[in-house]
C-alpha atoms as a PDB file:
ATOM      1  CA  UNK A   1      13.253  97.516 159.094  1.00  0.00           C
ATOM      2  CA  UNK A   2      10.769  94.628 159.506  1.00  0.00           C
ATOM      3  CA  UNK A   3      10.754  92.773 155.640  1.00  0.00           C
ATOM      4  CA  UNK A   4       8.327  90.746 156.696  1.00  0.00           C
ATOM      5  CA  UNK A   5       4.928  90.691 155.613  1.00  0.00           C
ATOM      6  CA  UNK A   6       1.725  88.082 155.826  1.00  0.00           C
ATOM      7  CA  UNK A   7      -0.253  86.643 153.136  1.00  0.00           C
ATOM      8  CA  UNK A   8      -3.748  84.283 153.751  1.00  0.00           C
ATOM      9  CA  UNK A   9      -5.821  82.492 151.590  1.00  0.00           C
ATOM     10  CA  UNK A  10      -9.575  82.395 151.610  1.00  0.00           C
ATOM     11  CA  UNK A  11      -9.447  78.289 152.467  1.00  0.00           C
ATOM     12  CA  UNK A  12      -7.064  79.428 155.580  1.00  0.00           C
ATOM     13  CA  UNK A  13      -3.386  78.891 154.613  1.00  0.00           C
ATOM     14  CA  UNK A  14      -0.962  81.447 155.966  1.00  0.00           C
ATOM     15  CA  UNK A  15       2.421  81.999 155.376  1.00  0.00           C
ATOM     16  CA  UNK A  16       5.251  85.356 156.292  1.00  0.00           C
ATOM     17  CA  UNK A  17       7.730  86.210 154.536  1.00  0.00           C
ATOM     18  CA  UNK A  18       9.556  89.092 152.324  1.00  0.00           C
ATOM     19  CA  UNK A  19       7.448  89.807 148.986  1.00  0.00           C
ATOM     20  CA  UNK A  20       9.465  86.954 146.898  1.00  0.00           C
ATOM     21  CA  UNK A  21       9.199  84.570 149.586  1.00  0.00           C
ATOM     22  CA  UNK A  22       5.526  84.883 149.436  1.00  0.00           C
ATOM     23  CA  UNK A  23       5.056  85.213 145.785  1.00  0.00           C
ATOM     24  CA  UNK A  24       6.933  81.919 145.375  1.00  0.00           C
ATOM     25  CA  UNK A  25       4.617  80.076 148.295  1.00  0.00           C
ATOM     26  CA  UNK A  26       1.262  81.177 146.795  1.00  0.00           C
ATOM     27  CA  UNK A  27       2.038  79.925 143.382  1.00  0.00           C
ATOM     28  CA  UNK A  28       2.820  76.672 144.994  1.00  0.00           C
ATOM     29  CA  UNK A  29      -0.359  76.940 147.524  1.00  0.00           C
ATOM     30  CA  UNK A  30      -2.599  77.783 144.551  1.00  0.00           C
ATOM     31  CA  UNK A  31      -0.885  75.037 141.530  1.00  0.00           C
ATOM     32  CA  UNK A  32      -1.255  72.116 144.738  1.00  0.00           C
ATOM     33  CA  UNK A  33      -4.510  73.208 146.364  1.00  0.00           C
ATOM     34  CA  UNK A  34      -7.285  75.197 144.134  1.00  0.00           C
ATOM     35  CA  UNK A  35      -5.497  74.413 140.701  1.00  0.00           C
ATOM     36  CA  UNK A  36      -4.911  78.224 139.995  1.00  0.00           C
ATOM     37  CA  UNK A  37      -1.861  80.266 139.012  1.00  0.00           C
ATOM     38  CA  UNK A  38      -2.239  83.534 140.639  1.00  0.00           C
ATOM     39  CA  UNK A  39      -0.217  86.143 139.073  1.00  0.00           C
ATOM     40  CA  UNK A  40       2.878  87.936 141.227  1.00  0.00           C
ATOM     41  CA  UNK A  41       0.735  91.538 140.926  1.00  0.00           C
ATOM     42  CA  UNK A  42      -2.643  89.551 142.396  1.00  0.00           C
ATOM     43  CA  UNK A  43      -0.048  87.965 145.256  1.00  0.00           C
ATOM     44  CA  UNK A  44       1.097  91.745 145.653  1.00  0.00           C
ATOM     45  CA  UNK A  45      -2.392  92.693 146.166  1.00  0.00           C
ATOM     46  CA  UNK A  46      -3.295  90.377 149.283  1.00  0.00           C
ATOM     47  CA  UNK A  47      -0.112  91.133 151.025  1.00  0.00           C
ATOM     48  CA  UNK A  48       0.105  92.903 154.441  1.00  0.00           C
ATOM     49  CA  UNK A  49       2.358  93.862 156.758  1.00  0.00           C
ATOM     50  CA  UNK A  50       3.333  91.480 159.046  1.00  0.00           C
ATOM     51  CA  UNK A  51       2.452  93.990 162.265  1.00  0.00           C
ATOM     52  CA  UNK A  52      -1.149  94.813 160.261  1.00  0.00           C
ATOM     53  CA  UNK A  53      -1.817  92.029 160.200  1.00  0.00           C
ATOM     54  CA  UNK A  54      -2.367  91.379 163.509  1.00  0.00           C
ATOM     55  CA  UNK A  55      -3.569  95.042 164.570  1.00  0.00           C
ATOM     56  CA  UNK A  56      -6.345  95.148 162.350  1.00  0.00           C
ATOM     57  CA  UNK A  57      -9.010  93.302 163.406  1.00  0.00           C
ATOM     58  CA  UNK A  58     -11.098  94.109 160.077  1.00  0.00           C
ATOM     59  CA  UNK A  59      -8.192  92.250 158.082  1.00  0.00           C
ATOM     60  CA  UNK A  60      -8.801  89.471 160.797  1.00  0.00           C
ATOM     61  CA  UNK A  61     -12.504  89.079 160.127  1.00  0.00           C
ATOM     62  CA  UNK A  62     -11.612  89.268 155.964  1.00  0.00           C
ATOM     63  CA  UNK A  63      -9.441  86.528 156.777  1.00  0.00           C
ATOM     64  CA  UNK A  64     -11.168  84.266 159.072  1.00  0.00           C
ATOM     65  CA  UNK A  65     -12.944  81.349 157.179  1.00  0.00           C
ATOM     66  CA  UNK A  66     -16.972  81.052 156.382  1.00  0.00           C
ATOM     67  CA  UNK A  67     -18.719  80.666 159.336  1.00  0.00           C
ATOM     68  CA  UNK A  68     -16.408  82.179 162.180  1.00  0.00           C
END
């Protein structure tokens, strides 16, 4: 089974990973970059799976930047 999963920010960072993997990384992404702390539930809640994400092109237009 395929652990891996994909999580984006809104500016356009990506990162995969298993669920702690990517917990840990957006805390650091968000502390460094938009001077945020995200909690682990609101990391939870932008998480796909690695495969969905890219299958679904609606995810893929969420994700893309302003102006794409």
């Amino acid at each position: 089974m395929n652990e891996n999963r994909v999580l984006r920010c809104a500016c356009g960072w990506e990162t995969t990973g298993t669920l702690d993997e990517l917990v840990i990384a957006a805390l650091d992404h968000g502390r460094r970059i938009h001077n945020m702390e995200p909690t682990r539930d609101q990391v939870l809640a932008m998480v796909v799976d690695d495969a969905a994400a890219d299958d679904d092109p609606v995810y893929e237009a969420a994700a893309a930047p302003p102006g794409d």
